[in-house]
C-alpha atoms as a PDB file:
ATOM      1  CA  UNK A   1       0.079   3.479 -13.406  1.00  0.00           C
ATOM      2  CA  UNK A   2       3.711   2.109 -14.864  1.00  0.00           C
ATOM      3  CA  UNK A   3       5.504   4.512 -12.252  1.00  0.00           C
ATOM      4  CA  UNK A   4       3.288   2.832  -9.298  1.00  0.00           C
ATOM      5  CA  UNK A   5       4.136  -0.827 -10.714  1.00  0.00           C
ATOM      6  CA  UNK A   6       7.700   0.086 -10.551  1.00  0.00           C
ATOM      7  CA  UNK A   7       7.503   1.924  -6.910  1.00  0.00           C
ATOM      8  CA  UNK A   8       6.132  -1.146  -5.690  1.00  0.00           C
ATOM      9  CA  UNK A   9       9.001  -3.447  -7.177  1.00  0.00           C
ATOM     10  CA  UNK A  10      11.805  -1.220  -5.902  1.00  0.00           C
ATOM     11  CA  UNK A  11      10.277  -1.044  -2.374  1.00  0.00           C
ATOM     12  CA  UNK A  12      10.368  -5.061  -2.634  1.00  0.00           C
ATOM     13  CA  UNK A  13      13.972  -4.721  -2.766  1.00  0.00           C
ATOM     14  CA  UNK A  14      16.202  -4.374   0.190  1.00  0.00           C
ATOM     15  CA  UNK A  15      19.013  -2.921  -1.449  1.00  0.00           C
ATOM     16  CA  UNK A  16      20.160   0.261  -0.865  1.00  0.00           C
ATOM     17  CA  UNK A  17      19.821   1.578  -4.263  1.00  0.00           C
ATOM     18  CA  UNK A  18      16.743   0.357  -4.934  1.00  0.00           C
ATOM     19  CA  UNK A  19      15.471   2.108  -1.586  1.00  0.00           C
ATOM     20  CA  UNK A  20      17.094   5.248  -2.859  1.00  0.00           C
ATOM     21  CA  UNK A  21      15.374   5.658  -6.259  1.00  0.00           C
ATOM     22  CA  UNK A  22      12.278   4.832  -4.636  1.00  0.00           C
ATOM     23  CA  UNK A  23      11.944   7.782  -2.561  1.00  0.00           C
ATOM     24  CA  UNK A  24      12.836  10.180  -5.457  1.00  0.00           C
ATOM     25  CA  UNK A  25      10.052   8.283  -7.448  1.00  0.00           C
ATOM     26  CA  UNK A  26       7.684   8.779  -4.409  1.00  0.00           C
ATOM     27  CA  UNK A  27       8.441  12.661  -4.560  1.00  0.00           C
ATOM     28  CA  UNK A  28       7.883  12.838  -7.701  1.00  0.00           C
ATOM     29  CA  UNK A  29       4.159  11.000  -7.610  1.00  0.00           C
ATOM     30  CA  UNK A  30       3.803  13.637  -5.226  1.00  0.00           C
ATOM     31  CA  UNK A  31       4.848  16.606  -6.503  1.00  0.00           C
ATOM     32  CA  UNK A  32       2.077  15.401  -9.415  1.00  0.00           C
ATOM     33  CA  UNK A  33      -0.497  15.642  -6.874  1.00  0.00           C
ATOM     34  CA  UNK A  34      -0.615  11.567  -6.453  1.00  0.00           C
ATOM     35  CA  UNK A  35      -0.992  10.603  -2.687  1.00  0.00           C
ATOM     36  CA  UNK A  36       0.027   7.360  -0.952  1.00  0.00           C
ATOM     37  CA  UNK A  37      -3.158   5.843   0.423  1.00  0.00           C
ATOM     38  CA  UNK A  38      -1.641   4.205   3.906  1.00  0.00           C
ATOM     39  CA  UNK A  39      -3.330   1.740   5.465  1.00  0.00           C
ATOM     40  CA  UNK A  40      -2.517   1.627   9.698  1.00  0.00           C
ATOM     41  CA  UNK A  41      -3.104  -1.224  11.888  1.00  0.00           C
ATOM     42  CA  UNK A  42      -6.132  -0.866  13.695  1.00  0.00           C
ATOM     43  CA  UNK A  43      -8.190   0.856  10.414  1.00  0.00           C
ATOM     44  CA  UNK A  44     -11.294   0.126   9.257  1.00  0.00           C
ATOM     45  CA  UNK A  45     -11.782  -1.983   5.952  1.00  0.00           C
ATOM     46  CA  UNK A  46     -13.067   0.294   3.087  1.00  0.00           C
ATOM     47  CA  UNK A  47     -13.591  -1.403   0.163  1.00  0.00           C
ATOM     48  CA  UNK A  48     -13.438   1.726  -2.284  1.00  0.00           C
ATOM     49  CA  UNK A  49      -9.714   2.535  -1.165  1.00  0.00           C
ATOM     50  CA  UNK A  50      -8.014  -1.344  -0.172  1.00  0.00           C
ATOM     51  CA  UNK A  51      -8.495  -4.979  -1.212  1.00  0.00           C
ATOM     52  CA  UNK A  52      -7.991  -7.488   0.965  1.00  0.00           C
ATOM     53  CA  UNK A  53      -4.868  -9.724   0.403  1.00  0.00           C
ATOM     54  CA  UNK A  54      -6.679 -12.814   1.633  1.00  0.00           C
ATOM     55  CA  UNK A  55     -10.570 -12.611   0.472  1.00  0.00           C
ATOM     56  CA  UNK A  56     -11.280 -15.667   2.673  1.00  0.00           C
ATOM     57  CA  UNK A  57     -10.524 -13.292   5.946  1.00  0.00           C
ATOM     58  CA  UNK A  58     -13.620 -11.310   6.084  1.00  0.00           C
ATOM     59  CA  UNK A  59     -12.509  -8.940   8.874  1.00  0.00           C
ATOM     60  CA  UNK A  60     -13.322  -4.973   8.862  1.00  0.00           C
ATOM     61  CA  UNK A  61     -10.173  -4.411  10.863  1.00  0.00           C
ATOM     62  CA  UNK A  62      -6.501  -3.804   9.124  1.00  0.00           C
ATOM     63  CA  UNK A  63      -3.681  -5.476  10.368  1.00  0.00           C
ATOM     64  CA  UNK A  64      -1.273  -4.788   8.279  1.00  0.00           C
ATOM     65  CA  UNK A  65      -0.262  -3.616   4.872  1.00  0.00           C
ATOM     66  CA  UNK A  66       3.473  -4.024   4.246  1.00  0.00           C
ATOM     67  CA  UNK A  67       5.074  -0.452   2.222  1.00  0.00           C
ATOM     68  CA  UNK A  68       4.764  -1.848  -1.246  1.00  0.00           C
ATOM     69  CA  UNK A  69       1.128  -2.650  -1.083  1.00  0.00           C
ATOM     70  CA  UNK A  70      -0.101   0.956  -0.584  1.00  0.00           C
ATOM     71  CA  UNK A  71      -2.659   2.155  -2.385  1.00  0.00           C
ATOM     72  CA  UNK A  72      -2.337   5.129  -4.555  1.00  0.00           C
ATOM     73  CA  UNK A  73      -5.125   8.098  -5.512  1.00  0.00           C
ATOM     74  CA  UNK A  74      -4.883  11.639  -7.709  1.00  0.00           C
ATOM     75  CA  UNK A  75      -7.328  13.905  -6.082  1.00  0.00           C
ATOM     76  CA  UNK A  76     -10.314  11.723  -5.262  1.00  0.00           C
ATOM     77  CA  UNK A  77      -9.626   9.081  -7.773  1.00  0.00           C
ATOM     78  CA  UNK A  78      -8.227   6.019  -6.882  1.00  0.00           C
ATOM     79  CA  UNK A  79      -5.552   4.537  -8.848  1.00  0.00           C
ATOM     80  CA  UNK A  80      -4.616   1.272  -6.908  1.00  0.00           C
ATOM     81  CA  UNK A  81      -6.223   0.006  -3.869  1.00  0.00           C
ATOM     82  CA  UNK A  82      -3.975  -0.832  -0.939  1.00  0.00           C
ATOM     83  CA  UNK A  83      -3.916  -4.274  -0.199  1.00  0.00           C
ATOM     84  CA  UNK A  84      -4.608  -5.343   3.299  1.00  0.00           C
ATOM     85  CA  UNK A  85      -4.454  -8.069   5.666  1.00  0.00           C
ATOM     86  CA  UNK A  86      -7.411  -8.236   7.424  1.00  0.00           C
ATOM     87  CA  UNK A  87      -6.411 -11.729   8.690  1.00  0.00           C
ATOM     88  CA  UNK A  88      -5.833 -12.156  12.842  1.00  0.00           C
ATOM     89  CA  UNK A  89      -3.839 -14.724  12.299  1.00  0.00           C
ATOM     90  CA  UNK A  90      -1.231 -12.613  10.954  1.00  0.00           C
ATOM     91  CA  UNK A  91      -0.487 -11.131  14.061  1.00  0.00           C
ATOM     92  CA  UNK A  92       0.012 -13.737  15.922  1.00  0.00           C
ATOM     93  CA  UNK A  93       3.986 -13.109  15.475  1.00  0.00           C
ATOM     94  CA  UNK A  94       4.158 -10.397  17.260  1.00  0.00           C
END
């Protein structure tokens, strides 16, 4: 769980370095059978794999879920949901 915490805050980062040592940590959930759960725009809500970022935006469609929110899960067991913006107004931006 401490190695997904500290994924997350290195993926926050925009330096190089930071971006760096996250992808070796990333292999290494991997190669320990943990899997990325990753939410694309355009999926359907599920509660038992994300939580929604805004719980006022009842939507059942994913907008988006920026790198550093994805969820995590070893085998069938989820670790962290992703979280998810289910919000519309969101993509208004774009």
């Amino acid at each position: 769980e401490k190695l997904i915490v500290l994924w997350r805050v290195l993926n926050k980062s925009s330096d190089e370095l930071s971006q760096y040592y996250a992808q070796i940590l990333y292999g290494a959930l991997n190669d320990f059978g943990v899997e990325a759960i990753i939410p694309q725009p355009g999926d359907h809500y599920r509660p038992e794999i994300h939580q929604r970022e805004d719980q006022s935006m009842l939507s059942n469609q994913i907008v988006k879920c920026e790198r550093y929110n994805w969820g995590w899960k070893l085998d069938e067991i989820v670790l962290s949901k992703a979280v998810v913006c289910t919000s519309c107004e969101e993509n208004t931006n774009e």
